[in-house]
N, C-alpha and C. Protein backbone atom coordinates (compact mmCIF):
# COMPACT_ATOMS: atom_id res chain seq x y z
N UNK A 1 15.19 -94.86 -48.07
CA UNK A 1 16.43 -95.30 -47.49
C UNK A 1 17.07 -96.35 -48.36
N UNK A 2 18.58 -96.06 -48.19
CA UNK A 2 18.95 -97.64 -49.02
C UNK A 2 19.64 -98.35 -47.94
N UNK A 3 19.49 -99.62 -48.50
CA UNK A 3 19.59 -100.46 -47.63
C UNK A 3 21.50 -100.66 -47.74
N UNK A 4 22.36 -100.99 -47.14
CA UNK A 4 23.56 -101.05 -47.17
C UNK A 4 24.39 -102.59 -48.05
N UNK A 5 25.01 -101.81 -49.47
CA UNK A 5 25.49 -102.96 -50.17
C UNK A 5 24.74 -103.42 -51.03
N UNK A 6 23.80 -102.96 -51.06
CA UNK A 6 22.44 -103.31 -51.72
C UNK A 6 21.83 -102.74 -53.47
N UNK A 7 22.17 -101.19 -52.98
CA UNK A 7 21.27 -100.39 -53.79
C UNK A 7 20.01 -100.24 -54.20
N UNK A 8 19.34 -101.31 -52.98
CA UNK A 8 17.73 -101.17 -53.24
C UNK A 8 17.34 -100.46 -52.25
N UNK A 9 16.05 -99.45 -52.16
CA UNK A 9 15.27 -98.88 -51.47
C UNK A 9 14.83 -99.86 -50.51
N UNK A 10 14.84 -99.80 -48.98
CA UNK A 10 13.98 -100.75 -47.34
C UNK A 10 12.94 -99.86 -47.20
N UNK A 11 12.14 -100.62 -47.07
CA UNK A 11 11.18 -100.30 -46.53
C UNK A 11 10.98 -99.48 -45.15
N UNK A 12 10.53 -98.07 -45.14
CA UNK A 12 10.67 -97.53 -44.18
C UNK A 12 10.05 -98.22 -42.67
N UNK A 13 10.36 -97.76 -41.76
CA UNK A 13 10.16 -98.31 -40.75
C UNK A 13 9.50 -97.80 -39.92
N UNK A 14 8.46 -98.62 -39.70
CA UNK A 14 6.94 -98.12 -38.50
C UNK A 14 7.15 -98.22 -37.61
N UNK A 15 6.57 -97.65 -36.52
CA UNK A 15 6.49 -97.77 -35.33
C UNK A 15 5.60 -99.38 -34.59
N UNK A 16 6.28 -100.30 -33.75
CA UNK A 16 5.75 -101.42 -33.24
C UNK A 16 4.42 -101.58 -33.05
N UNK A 17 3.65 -102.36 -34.33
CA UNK A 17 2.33 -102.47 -33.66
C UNK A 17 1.69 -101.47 -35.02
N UNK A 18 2.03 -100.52 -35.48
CA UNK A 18 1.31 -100.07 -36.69
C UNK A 18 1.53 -100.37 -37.88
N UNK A 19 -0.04 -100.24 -38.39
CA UNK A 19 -0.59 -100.80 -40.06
C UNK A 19 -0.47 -99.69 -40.82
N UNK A 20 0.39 -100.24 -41.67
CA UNK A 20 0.37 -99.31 -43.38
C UNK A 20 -1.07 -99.06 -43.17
N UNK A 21 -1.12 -97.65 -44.32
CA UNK A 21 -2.47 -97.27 -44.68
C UNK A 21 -2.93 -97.81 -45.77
N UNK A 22 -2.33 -98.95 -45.91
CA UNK A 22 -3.49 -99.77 -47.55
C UNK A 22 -3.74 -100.90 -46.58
N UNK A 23 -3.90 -100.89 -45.06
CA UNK A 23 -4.08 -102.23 -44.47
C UNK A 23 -3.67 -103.64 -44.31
N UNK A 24 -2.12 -103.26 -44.54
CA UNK A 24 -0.98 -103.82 -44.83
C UNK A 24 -0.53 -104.73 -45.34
N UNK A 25 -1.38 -104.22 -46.71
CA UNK A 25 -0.78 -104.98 -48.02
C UNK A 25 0.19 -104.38 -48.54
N UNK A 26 1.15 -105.38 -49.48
CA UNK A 26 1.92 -104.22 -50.17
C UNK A 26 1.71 -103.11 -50.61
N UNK A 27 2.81 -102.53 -51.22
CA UNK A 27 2.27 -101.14 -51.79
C UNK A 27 2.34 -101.62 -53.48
N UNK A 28 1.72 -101.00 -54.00
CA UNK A 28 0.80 -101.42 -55.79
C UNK A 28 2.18 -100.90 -56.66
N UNK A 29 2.79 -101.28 -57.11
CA UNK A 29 3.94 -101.08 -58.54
C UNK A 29 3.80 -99.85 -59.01
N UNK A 30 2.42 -99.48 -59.06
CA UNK A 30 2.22 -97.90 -59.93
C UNK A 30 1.95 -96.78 -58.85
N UNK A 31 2.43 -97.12 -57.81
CA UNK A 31 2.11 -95.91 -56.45
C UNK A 31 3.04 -95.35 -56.36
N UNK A 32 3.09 -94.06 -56.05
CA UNK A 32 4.04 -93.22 -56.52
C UNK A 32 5.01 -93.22 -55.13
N UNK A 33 6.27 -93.23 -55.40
CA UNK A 33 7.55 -93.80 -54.62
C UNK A 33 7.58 -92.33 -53.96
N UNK A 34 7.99 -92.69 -52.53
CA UNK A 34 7.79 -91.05 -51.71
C UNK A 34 9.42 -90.86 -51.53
N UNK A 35 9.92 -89.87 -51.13
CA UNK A 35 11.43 -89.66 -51.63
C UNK A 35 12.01 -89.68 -50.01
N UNK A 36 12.82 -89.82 -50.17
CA UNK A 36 13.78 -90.65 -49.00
C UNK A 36 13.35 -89.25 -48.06
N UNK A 37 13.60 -89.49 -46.82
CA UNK A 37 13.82 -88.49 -45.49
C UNK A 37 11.84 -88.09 -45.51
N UNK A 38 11.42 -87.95 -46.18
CA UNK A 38 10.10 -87.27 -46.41
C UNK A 38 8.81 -88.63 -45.98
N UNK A 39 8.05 -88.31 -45.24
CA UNK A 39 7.02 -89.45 -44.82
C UNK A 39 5.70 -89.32 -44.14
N UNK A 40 4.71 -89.59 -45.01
CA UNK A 40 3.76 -89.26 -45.10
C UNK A 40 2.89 -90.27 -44.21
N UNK A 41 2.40 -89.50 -42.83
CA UNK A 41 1.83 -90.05 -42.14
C UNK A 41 0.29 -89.80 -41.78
N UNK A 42 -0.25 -90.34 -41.73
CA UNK A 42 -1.96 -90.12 -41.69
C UNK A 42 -1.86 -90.41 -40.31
N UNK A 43 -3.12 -89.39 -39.51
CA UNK A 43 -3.24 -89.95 -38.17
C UNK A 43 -4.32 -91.29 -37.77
N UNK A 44 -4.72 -91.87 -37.00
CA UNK A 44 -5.56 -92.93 -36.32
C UNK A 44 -6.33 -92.46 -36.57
N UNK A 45 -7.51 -93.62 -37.03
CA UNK A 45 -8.63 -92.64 -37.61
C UNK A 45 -9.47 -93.35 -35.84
N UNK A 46 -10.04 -92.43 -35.46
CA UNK A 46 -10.85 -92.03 -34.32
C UNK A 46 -12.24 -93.10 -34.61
N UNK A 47 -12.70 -93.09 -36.10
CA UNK A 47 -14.10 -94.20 -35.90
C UNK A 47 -13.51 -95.29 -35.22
N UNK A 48 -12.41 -96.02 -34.84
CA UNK A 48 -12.24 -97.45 -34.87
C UNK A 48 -12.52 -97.21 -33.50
N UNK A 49 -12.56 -96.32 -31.86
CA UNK A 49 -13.10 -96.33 -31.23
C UNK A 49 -14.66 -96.49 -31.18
N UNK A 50 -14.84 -95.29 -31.97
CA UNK A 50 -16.05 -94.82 -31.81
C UNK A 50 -16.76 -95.77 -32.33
N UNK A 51 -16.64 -96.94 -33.46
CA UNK A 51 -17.18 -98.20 -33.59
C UNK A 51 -17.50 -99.38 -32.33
N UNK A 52 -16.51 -99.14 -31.69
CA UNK A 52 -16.00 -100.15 -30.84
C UNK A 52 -17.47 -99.81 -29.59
N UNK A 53 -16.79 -98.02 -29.21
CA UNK A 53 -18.33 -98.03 -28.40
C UNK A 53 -19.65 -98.26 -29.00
N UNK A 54 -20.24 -98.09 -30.37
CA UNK A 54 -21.09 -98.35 -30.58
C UNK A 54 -21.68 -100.06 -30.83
N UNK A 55 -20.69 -100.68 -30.90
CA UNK A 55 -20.81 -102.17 -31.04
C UNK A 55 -20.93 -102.80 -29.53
N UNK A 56 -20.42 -101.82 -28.73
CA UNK A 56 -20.46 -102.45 -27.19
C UNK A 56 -22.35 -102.03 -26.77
N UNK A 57 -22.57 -100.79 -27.06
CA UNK A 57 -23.82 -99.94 -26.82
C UNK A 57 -25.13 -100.85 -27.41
N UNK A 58 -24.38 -101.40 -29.06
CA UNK A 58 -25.61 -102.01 -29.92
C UNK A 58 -25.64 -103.92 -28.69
N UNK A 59 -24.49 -104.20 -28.69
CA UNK A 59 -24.70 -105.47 -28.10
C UNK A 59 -25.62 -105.12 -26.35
N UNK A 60 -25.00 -103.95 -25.85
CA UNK A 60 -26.21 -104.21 -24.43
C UNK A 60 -27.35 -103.71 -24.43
N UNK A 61 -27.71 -103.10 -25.50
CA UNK A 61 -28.85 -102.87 -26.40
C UNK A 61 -29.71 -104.12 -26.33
N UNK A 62 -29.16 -104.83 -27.64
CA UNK A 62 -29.62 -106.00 -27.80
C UNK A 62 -29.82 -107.37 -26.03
N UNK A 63 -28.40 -107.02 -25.34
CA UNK A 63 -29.07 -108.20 -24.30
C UNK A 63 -30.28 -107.49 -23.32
N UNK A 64 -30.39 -106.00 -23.27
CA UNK A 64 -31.28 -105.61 -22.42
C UNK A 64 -32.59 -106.03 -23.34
N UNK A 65 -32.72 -105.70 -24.51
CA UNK A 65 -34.05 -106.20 -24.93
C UNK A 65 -34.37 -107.54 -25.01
N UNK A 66 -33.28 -108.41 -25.15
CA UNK A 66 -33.53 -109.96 -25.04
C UNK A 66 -34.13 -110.54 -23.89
N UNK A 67 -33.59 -109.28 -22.66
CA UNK A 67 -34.20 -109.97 -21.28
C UNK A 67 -35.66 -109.46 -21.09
N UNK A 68 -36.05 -107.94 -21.71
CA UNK A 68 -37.01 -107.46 -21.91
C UNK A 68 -37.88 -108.38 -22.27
N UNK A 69 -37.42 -109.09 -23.77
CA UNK A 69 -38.54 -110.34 -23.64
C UNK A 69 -38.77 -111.24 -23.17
N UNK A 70 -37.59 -111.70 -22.99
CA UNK A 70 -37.74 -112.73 -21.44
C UNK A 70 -38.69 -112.63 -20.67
N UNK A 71 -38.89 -111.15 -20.02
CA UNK A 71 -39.54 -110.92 -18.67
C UNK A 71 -40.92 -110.83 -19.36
N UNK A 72 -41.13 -110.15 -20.29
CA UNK A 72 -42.29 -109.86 -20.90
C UNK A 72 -43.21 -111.57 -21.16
N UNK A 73 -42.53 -112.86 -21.75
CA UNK A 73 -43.06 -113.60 -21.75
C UNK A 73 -43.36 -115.01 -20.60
N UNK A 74 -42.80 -114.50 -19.70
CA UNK A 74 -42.48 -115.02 -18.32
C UNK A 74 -43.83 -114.19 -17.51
N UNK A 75 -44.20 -113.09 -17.53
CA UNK A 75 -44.92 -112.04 -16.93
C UNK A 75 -46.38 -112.79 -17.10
N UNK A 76 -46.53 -112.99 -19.08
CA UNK A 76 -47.78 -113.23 -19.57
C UNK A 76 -47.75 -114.67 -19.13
N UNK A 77 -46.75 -115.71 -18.89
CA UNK A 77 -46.82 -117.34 -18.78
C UNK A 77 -47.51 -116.90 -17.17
N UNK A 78 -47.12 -115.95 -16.22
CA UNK A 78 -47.59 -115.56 -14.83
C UNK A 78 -48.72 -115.74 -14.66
N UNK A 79 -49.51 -114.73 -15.38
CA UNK A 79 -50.56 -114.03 -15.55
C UNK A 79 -51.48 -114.82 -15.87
N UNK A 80 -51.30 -116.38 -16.64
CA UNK A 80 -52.32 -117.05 -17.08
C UNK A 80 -52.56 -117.96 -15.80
N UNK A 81 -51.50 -118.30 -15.49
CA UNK A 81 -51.26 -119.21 -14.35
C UNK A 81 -51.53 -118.92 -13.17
N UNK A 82 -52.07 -117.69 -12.69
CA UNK A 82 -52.62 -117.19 -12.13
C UNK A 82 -54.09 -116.96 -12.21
N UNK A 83 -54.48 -116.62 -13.31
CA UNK A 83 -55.68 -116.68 -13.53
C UNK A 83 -56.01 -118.14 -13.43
N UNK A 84 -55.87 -119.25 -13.71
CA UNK A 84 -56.21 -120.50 -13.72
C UNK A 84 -56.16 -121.00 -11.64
N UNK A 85 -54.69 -120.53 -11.44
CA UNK A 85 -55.08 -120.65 -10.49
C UNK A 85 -56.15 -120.34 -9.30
N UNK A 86 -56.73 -119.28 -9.82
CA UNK A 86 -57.54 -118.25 -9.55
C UNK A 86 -59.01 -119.02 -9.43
N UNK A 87 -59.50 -119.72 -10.67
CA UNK A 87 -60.31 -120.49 -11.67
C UNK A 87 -60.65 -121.71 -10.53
N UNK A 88 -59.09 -122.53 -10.35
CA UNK A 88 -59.43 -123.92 -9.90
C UNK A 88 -59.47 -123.60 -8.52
N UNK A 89 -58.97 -122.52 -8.05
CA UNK A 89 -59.39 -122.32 -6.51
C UNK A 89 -61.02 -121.87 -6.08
N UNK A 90 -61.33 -121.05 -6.92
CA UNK A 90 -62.86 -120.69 -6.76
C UNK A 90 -63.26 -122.29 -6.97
N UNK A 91 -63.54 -123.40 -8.02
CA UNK A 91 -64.03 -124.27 -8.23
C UNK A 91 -63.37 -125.17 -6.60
N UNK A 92 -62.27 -124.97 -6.25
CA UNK A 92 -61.87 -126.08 -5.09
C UNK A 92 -62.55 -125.64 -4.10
N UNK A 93 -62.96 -123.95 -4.16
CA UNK A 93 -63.83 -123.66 -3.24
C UNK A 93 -65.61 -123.77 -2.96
N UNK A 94 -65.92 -124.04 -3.80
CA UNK A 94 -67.33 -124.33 -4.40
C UNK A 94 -67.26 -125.88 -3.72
N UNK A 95 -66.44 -126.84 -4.28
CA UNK A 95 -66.29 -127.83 -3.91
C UNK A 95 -66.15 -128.78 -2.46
N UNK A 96 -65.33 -127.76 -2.01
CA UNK A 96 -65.33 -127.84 0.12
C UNK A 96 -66.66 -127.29 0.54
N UNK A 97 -67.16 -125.97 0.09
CA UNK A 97 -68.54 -125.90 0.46
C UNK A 97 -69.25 -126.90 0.65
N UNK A 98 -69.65 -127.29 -0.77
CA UNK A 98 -70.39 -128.27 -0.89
C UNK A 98 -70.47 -129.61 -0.15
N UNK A 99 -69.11 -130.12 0.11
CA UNK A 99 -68.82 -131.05 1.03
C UNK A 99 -68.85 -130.82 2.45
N UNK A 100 -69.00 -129.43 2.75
CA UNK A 100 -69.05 -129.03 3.95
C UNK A 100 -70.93 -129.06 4.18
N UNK A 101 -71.61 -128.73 3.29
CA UNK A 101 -72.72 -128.52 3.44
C UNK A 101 -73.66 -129.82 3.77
N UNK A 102 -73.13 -130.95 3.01
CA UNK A 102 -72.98 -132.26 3.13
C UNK A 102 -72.55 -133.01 4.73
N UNK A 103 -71.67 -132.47 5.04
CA UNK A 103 -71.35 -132.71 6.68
C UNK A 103 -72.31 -132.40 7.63
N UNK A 104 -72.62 -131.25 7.52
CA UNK A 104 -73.80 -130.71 8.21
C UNK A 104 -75.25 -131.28 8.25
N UNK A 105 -75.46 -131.26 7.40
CA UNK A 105 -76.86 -132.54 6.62
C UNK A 105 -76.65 -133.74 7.45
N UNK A 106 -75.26 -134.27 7.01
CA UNK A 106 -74.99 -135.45 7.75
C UNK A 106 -75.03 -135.52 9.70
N UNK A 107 -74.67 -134.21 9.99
CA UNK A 107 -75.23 -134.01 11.82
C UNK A 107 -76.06 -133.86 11.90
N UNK A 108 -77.12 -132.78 11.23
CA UNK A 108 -78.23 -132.65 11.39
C UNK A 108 -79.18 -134.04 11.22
N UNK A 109 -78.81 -134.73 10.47
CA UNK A 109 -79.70 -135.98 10.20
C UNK A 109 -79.49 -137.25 11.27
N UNK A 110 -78.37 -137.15 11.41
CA UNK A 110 -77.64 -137.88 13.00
C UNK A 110 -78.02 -137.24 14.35
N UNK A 111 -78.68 -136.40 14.33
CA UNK A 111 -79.42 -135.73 15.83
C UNK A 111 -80.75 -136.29 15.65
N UNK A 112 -80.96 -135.99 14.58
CA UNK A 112 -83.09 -136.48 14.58
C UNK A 112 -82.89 -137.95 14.61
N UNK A 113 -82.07 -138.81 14.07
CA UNK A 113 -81.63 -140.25 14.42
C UNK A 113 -81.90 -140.61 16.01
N UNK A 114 -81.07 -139.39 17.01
CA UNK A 114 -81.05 -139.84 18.00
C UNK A 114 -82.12 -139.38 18.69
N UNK A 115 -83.06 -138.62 18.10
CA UNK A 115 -84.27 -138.09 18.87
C UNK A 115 -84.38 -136.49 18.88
N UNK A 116 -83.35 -135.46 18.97
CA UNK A 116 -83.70 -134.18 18.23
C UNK A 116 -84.63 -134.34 17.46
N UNK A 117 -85.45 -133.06 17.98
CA UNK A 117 -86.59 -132.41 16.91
C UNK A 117 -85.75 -131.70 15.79
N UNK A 118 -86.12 -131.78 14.39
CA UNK A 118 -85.64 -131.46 13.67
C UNK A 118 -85.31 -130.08 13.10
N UNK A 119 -86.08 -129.49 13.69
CA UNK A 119 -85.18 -128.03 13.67
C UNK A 119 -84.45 -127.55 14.61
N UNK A 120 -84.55 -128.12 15.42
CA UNK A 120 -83.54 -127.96 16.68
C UNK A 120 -82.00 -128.61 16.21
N UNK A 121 -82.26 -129.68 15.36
CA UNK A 121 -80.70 -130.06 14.86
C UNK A 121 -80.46 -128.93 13.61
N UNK A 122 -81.03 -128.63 12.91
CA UNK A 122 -80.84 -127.61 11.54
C UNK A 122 -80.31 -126.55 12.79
N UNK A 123 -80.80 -125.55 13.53
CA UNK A 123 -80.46 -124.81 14.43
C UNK A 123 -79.16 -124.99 15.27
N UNK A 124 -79.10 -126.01 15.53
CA UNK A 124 -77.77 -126.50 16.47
C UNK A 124 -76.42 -126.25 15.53
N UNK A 125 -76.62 -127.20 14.30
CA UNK A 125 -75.89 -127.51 13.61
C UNK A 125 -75.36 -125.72 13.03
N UNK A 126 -76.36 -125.14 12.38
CA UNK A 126 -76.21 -123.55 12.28
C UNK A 126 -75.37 -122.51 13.16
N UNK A 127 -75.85 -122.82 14.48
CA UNK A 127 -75.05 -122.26 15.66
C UNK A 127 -73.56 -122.41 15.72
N UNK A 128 -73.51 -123.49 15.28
CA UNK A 128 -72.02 -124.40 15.63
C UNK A 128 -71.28 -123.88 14.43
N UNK A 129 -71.69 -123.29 13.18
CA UNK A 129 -70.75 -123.14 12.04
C UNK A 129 -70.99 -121.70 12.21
N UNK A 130 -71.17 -120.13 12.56
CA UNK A 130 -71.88 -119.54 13.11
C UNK A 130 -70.57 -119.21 14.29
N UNK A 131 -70.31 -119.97 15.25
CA UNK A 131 -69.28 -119.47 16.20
C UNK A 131 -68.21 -120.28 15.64
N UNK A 132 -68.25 -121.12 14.75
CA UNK A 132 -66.85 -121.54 14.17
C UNK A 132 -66.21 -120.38 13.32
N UNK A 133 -67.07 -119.40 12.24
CA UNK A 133 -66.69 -118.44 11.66
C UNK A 133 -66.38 -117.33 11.94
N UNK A 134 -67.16 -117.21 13.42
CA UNK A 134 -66.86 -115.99 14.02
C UNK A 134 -65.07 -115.97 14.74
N UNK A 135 -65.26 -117.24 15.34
CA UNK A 135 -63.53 -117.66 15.74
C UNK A 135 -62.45 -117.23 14.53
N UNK A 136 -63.01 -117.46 13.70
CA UNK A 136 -62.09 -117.98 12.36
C UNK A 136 -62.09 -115.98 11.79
N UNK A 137 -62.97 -115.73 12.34
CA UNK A 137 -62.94 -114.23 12.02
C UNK A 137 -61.60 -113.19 12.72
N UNK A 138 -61.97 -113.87 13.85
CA UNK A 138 -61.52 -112.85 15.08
C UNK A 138 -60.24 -113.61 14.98
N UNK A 139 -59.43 -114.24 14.35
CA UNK A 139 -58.15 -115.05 14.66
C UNK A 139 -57.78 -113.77 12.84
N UNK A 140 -58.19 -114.17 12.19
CA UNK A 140 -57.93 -113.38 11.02
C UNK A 140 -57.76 -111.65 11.69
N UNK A 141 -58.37 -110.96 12.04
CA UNK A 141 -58.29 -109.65 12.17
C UNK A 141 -56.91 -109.39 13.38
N UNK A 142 -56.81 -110.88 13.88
CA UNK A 142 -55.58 -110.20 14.91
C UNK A 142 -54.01 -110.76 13.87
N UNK A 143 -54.29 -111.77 13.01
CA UNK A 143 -52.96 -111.86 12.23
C UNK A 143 -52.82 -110.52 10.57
N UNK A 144 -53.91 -109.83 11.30
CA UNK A 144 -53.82 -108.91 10.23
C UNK A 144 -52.73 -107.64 10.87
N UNK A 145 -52.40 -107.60 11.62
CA UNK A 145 -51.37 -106.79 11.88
C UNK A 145 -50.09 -107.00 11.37
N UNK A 146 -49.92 -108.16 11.09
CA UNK A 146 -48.34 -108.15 10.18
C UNK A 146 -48.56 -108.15 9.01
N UNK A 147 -49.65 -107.62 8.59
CA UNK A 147 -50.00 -107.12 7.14
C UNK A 147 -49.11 -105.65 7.11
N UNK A 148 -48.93 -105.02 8.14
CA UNK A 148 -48.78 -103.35 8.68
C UNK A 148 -47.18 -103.16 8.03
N UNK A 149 -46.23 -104.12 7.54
CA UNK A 149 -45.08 -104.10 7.41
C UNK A 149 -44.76 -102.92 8.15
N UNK A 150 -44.51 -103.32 9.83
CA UNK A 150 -44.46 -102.37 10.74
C UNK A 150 -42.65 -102.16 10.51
N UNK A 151 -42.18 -103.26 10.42
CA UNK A 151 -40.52 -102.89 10.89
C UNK A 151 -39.74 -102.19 10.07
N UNK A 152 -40.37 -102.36 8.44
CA UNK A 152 -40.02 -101.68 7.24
C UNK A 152 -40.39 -100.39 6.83
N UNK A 153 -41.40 -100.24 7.62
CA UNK A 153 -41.69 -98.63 7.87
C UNK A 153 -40.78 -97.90 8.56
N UNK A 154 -40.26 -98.28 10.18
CA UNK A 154 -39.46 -97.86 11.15
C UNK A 154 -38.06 -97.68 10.38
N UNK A 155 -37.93 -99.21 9.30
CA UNK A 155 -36.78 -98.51 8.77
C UNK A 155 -36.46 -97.44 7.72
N UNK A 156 -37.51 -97.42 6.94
CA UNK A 156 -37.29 -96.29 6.24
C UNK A 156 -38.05 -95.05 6.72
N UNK A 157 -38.55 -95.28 7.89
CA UNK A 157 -38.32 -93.64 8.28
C UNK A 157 -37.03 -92.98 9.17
N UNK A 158 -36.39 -94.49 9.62
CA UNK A 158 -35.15 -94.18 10.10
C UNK A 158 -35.38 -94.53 11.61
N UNK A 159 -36.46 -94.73 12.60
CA UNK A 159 -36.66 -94.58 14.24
C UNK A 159 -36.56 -95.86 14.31
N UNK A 160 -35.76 -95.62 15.83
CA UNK A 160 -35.57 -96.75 16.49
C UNK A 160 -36.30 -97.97 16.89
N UNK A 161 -36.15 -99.23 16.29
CA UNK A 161 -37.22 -100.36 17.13
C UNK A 161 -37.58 -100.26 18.15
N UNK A 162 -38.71 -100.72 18.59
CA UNK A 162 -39.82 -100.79 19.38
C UNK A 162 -38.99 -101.34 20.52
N UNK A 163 -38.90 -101.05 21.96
CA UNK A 163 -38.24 -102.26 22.85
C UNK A 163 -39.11 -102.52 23.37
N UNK A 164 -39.42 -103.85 23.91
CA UNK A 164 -40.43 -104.07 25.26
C UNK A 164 -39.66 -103.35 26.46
N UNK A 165 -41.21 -103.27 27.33
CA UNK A 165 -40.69 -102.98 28.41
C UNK A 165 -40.02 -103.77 29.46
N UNK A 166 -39.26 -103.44 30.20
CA UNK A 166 -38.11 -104.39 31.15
C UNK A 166 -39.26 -104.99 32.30
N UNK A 167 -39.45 -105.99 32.66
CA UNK A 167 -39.86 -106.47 33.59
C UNK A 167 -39.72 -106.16 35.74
């Protein structure tokens, strides 16, 4: 095109928003001049999507494995801490024994103080820890029913809660 009054060649005119195909630098002195009305258009090249999804794909790539390790070293920090806990509870349990065993000694030796024959306090004392465990038994086997995750069953089989009966 010429420009009006001028006699120099304008620069043809793009559409709003599009880049020359040298990435819109000038054009080079020795590039061959395209002739007026005639215009040589290349289409969108399609990778600049197809980059775009793969840079979106590689980045949640990358944060899913970042959390991957996350969880992975959070799991093993678990796992030790558990085991330890595991460790100092057996030892805290060894430990109440022992102090428990100690208590007992200490009644038993406080009955023959007061005149108990001495196996009659070893015996007494026996009896008494003996129906303490058995209590401690029978209280355990009845809070073992909400082990049954009864209501979470009902719901995923879908049936209606339980009603009491009306008085």
């Amino acid at each position: 095109m010429m420009a009006l009054g001028t006699g120099e060649a304008s620069p043809t005119r793009r559409p709003y928003g599009a880049v020359p195909a040298g990435g819109g630098a000038a054009p080079a002195a020795d590039a061959p001049a395209h002739s007026p009305g005639v215009r040589a258009e290349r289409p969108l090249p399609t990778a600049g999507v197809l980059d775009e999804l793969s840079g979106a794909f590689a980045s949640a790539r990358a944060a899913l494995s970042n959390f991957l390790d996350l969880m992975s070293l959070e799991a093993r920090r678990a796992g030790l801490t558990l085991m330890w806990m595991i460790i100092w509870g057996f030892v805290a349990a060894i430990c109440i024994v022992g102090a428990w065993v100690g208590l007992t000694a200490a009644l038993a030796m406080w009955a023959v103080s007061l005149g108990f024959p001495p196996i009659a306090a070893v015996i007494s004392v026996a009896v008494i820890n003996l129906t303490a465990g058995a209590v401690l038994i029978y209280v355990c086997i009845g809070m073992s029913r909400d082990l049954l995750f009864s209501a979470t069953r009902r719901q995923v089989a879908g049936r209606s809660p339980v009603t009491p009966p009306a008085p």
